[in-house]
Protein backbone atom coordinates (compact mmCIF):
# COMPACT_ATOMS: atom_id res chain seq x y z
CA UNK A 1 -2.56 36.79 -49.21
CA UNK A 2 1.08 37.79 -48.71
CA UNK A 3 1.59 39.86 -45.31
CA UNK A 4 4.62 41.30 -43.68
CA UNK A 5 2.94 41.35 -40.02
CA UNK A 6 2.03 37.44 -40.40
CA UNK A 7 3.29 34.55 -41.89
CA UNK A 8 0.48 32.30 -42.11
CA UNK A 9 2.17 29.09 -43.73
CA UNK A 10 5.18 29.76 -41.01
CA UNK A 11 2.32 29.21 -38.41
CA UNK A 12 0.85 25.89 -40.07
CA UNK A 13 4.29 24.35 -40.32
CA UNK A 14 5.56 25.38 -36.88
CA UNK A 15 2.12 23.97 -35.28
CA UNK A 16 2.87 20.08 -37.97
CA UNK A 17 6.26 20.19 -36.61
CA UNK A 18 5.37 20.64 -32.87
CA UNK A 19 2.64 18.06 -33.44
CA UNK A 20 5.46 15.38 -34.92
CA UNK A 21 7.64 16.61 -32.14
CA UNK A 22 5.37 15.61 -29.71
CA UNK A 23 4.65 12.16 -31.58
CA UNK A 24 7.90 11.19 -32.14
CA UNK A 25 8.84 12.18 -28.37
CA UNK A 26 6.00 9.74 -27.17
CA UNK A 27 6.84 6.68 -29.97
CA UNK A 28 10.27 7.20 -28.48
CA UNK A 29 9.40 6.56 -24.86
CA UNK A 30 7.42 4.01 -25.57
CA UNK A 31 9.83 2.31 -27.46
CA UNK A 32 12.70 3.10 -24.66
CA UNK A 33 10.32 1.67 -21.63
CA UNK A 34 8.52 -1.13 -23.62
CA UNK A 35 5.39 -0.09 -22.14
CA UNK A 36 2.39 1.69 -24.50
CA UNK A 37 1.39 3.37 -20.66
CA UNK A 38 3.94 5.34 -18.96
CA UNK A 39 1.40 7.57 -17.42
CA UNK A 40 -2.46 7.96 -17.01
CA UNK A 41 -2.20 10.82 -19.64
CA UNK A 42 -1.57 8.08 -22.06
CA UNK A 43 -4.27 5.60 -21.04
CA UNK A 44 -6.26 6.30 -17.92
CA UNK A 45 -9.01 3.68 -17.98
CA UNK A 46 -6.54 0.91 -19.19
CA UNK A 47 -3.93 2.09 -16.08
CA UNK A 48 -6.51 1.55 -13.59
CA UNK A 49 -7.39 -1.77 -14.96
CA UNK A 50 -3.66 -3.11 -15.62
CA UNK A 51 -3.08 -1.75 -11.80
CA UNK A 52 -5.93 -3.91 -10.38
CA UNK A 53 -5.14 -6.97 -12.30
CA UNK A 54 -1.11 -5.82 -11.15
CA UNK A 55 -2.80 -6.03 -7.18
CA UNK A 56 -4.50 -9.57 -8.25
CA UNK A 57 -1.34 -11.30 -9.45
CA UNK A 58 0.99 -9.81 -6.38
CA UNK A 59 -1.85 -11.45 -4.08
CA UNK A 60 -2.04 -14.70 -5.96
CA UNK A 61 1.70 -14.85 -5.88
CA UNK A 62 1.63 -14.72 -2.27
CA UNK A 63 -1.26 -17.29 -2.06
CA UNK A 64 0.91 -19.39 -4.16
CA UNK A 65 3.54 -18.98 -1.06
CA UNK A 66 0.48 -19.46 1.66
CA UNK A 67 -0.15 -22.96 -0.29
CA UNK A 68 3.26 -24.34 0.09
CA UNK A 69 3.88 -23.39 3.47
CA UNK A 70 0.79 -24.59 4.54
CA UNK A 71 1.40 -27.74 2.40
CA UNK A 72 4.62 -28.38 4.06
CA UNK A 73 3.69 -27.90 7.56
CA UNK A 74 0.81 -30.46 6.96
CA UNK A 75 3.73 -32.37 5.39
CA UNK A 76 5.61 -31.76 9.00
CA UNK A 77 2.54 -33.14 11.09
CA UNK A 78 1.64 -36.18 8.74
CA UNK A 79 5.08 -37.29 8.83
CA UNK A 80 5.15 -37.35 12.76
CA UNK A 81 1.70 -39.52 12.74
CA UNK A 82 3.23 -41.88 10.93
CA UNK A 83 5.71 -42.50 13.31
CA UNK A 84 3.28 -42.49 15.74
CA UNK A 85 1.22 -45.06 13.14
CA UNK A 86 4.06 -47.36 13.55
CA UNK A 87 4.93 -46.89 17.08
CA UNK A 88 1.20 -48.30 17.95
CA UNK A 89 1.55 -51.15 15.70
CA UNK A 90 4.51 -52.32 17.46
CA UNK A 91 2.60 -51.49 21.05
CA UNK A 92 -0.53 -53.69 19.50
CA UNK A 93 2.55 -56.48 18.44
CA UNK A 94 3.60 -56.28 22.14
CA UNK A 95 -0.01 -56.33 23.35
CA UNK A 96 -0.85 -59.02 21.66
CA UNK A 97 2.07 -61.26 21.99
CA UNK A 98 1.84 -60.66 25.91
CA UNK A 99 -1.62 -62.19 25.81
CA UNK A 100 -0.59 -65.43 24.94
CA UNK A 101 -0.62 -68.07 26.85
CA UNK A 102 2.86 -68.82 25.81
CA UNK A 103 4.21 -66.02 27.21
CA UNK A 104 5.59 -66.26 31.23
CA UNK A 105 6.13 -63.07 33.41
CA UNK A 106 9.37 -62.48 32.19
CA UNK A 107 8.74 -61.98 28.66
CA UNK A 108 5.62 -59.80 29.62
CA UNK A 109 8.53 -57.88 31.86
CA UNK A 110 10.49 -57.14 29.02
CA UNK A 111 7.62 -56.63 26.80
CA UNK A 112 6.21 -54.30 28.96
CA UNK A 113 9.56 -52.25 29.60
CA UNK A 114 9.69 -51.93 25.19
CA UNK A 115 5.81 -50.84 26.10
CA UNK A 116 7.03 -47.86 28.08
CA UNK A 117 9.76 -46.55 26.05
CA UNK A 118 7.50 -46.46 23.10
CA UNK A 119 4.88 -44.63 25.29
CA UNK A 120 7.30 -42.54 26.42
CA UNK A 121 8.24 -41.64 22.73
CA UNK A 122 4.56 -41.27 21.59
CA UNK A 123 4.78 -38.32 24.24
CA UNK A 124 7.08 -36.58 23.12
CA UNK A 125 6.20 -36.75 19.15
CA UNK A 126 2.54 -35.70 19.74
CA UNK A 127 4.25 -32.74 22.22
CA UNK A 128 7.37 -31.58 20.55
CA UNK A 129 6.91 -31.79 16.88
CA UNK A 130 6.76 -27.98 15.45
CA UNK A 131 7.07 -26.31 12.49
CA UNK A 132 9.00 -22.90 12.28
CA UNK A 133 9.05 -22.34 16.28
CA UNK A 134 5.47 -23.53 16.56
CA UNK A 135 3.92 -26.80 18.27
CA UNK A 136 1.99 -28.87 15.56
CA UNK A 137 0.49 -31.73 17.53
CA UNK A 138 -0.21 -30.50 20.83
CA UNK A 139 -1.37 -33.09 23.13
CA UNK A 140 -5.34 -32.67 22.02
CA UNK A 141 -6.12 -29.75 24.57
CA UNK A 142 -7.01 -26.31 23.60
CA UNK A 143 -3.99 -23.99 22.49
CA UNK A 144 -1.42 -26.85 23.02
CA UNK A 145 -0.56 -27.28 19.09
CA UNK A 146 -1.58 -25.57 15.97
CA UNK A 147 -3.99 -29.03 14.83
CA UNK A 148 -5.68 -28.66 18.52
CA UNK A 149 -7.73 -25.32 17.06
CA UNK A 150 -9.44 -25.14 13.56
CA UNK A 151 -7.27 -23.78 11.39
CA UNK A 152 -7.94 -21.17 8.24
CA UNK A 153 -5.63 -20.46 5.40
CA UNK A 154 -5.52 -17.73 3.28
CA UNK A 155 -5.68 -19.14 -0.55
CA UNK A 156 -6.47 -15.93 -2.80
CA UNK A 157 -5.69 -12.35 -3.29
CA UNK A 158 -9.39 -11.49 -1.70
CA UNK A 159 -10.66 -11.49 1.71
CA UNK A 160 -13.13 -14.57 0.78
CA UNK A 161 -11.10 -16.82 -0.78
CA UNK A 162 -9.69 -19.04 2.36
CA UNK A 163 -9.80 -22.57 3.06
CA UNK A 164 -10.38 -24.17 6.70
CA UNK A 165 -9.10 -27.62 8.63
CA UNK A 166 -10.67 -28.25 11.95
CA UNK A 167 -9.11 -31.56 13.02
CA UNK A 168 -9.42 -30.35 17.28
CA UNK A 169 -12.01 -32.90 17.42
CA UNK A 170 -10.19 -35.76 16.39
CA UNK A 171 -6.93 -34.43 17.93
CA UNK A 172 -9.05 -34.63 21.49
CA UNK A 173 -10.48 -38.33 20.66
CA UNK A 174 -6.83 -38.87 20.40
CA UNK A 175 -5.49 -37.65 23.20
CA UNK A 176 -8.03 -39.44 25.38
CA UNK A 177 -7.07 -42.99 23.81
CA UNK A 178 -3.59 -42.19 24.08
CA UNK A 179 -3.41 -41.28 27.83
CA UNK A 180 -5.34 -44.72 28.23
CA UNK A 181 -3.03 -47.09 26.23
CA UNK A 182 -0.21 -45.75 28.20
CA UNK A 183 1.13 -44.63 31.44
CA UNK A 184 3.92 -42.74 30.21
CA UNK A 185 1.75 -40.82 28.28
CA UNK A 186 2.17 -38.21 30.23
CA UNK A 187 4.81 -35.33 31.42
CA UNK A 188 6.00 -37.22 34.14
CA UNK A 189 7.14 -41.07 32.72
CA UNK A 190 6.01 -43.79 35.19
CA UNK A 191 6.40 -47.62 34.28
CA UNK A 192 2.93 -48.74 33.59
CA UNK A 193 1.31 -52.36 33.70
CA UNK A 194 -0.82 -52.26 30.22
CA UNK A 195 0.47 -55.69 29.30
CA UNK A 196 1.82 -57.17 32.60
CA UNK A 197 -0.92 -59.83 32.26
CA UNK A 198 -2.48 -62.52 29.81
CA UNK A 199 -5.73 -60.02 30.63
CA UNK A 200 -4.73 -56.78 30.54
CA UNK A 201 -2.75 -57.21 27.65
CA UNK A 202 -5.75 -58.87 25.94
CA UNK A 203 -8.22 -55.77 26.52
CA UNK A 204 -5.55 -53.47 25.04
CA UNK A 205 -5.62 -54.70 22.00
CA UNK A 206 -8.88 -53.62 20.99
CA UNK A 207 -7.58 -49.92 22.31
CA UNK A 208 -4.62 -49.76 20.46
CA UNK A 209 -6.82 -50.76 17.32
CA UNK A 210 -8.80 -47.99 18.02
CA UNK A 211 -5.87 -45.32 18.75
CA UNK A 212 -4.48 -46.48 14.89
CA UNK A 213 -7.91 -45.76 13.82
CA UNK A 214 -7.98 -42.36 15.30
CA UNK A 215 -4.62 -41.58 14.03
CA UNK A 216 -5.80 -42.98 10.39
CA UNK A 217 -8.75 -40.41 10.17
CA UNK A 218 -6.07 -37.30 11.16
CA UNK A 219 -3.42 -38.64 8.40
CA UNK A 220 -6.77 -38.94 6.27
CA UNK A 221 -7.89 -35.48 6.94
CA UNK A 222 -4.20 -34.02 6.42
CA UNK A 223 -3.72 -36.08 3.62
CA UNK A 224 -7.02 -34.47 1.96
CA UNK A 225 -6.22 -30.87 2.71
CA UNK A 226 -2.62 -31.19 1.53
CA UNK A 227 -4.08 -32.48 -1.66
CA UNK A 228 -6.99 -29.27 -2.09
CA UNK A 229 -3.90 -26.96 -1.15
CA UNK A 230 -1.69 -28.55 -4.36
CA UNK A 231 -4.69 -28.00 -6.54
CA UNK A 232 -4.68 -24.70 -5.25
CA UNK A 233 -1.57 -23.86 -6.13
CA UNK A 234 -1.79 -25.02 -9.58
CA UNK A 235 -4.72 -22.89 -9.97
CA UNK A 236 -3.19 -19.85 -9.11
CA UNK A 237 -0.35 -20.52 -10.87
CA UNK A 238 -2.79 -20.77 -14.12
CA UNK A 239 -4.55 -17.59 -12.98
CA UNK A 240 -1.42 -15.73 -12.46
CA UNK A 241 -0.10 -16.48 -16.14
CA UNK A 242 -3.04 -15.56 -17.74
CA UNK A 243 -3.56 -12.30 -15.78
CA UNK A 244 0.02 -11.50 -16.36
CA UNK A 245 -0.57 -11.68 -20.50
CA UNK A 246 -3.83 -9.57 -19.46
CA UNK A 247 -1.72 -7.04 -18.16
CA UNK A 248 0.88 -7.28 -20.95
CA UNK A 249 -2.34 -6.18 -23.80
CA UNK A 250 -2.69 -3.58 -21.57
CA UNK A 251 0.48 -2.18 -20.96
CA UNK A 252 3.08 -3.27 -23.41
CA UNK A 253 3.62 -1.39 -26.45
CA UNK A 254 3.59 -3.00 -29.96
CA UNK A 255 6.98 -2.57 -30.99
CA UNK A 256 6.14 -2.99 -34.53
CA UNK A 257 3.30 -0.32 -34.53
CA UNK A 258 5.21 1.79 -32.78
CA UNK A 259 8.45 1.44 -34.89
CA UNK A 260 6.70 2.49 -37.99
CA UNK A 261 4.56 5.66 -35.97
CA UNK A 262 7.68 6.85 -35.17
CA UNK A 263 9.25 6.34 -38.66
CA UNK A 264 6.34 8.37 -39.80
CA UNK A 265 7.10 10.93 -36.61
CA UNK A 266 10.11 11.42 -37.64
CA UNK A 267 9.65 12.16 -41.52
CA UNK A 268 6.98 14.60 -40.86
CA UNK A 269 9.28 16.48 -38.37
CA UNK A 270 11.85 16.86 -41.39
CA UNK A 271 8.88 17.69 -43.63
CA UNK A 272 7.40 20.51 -41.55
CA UNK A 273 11.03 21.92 -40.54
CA UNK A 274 11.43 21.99 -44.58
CA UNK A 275 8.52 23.68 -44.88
CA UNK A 276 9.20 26.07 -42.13
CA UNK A 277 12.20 27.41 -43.58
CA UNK A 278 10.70 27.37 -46.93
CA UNK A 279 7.99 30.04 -45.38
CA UNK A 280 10.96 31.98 -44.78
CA UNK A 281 11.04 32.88 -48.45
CA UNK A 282 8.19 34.64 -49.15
CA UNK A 283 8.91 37.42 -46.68
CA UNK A 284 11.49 38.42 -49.39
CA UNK A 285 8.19 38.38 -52.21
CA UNK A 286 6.70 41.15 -50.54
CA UNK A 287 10.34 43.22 -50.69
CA UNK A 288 10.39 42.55 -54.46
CA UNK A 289 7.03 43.96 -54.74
CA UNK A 290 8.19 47.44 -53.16
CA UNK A 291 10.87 47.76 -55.50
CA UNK A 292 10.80 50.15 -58.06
């Protein structure tokens, strides 16, 4: 039907090119941000997923953090028992070459002065060893050093997923034995008498076997939760990767798709602005049909 009041094909291919318009607008932002979701219009269901899995991976990341700190500050206090580990073996070497026989008063004198020093020492490594501004050892009472309390770290993006160390007992056990093998165990360094005597010196041996042993299970217990925390890690680190590459099916746009919907955007724009100015003409086939 040919009509001067409306131009029915005009409509159709204004309408096809507003439609390629908007295509090839979209293709093109997509293209420009590398991401198939710029907005909720575009996707909402997949942006509320690829957000959630986005909140996952930041959390994991920061567990990964959590892991190594916490592995490093183990690190800290299982490097300062074994100097303590050595420090008794040389106060059991002393002990138990001031029990012999061989050994006069004077030798037990200067054995016993080495005795002191080192007791001194163990003092102040099981007092002042810290890790970022915070006491790690303690002296085995309550509050006195981060190992003196059980201890919770924070090894996933959720509320559940943390991992305890309660070594307070042991730390205690410790700082009983270690108060008992040595005078100068203590604030205020006296000169003690542990191995003045073929006697004395005997009966400590069998305490400062003990103390190693006590310091043994700690290093063991350290030693065991360092290892679960690099485990850790390397779990997360496979989680985060793979939840990344979730989020990138999600959200990134497939540039070869794409490409060719906006090839095909663009040649139906040119198409329907053809077509529109095409519609143009037959306007003038009604004025022909009024001539005489």
């Amino acid at each position: 039907m040919l009509s001067i009041h409306t131009n029915i094909a005009a409509m159709y291919a204004q309408s096809a090119a507003a439609s390629a318009q908007s295509r090839l607008s979209t293709s093109m932002m997509r293209l420009s941000t590398g991401f198939r979701i710029n907005s909720a219009m575009d996707d909402a269901a997949g942006l509320q997923i690829a957000t959630r899995l986005s909140a996952q991976v930041s959390g994991m990341t920061v567990a990964m953090r959590n892991t190594q700190n916490s592995t490093s500050m183990l690190q800290t206090a299982e490097g300062a028992f074994g100097e303590v580990t050595d420090m008794l073996v040389r106060m059991k070497d002393l002990a138990t070459q001031a029990a012999d026989a061989s050994s006069n008063q004077t030798d037990r004198d200067a054995m016993q002065s080495e005795y002191d020093a080192l007791g001194l020492e163990l003092y102040n490594v099981m007092t002042k060893t810290s890790y970022g501004g915070s006491l790690l050892l303690g002296n085995g009472g309550a509050g006195k050093g981060a190992l003196s309390e059980a201890m919770t770290f924070q090894i996933g993006a959720s509320s559940g997923e943390t991992m305890g160390l309660d070594v307070s007992g042991k730390m205690g056990s410790l700082d009983t034995i270690l108060k008992a093998i040595s005078a100068n165990f203590a604030a205020t360094g006296t000169a003690g008498s542990e191995i003045g005597t073929n006697g004395s010196a005997n009966s400590m041996i069998d305490q400062l076997a003990a103390a190693l042993d006590q310091v043994g299970g700690v290093r063991s217990a350290l030693g065991a939760a360092a290892n679960r925390l690099d485990h850790v890690h390397n779990n997360l680190a496979n989680m985060v990767t793979n939840t990344k590459a979730a989020i990138g099916r999600i959200m990134d746009v497939d540039y070869a798709a794409e490409s060719a919907n906006m090839t095909s955007a663009q040649m139906l724009l040119q198409a329907s602005t053809a077509m529109l100015k095409q519609s143009q003409s037959m306007q003038k086939m009604i004025l022909s049909l009024l001539q005489p």
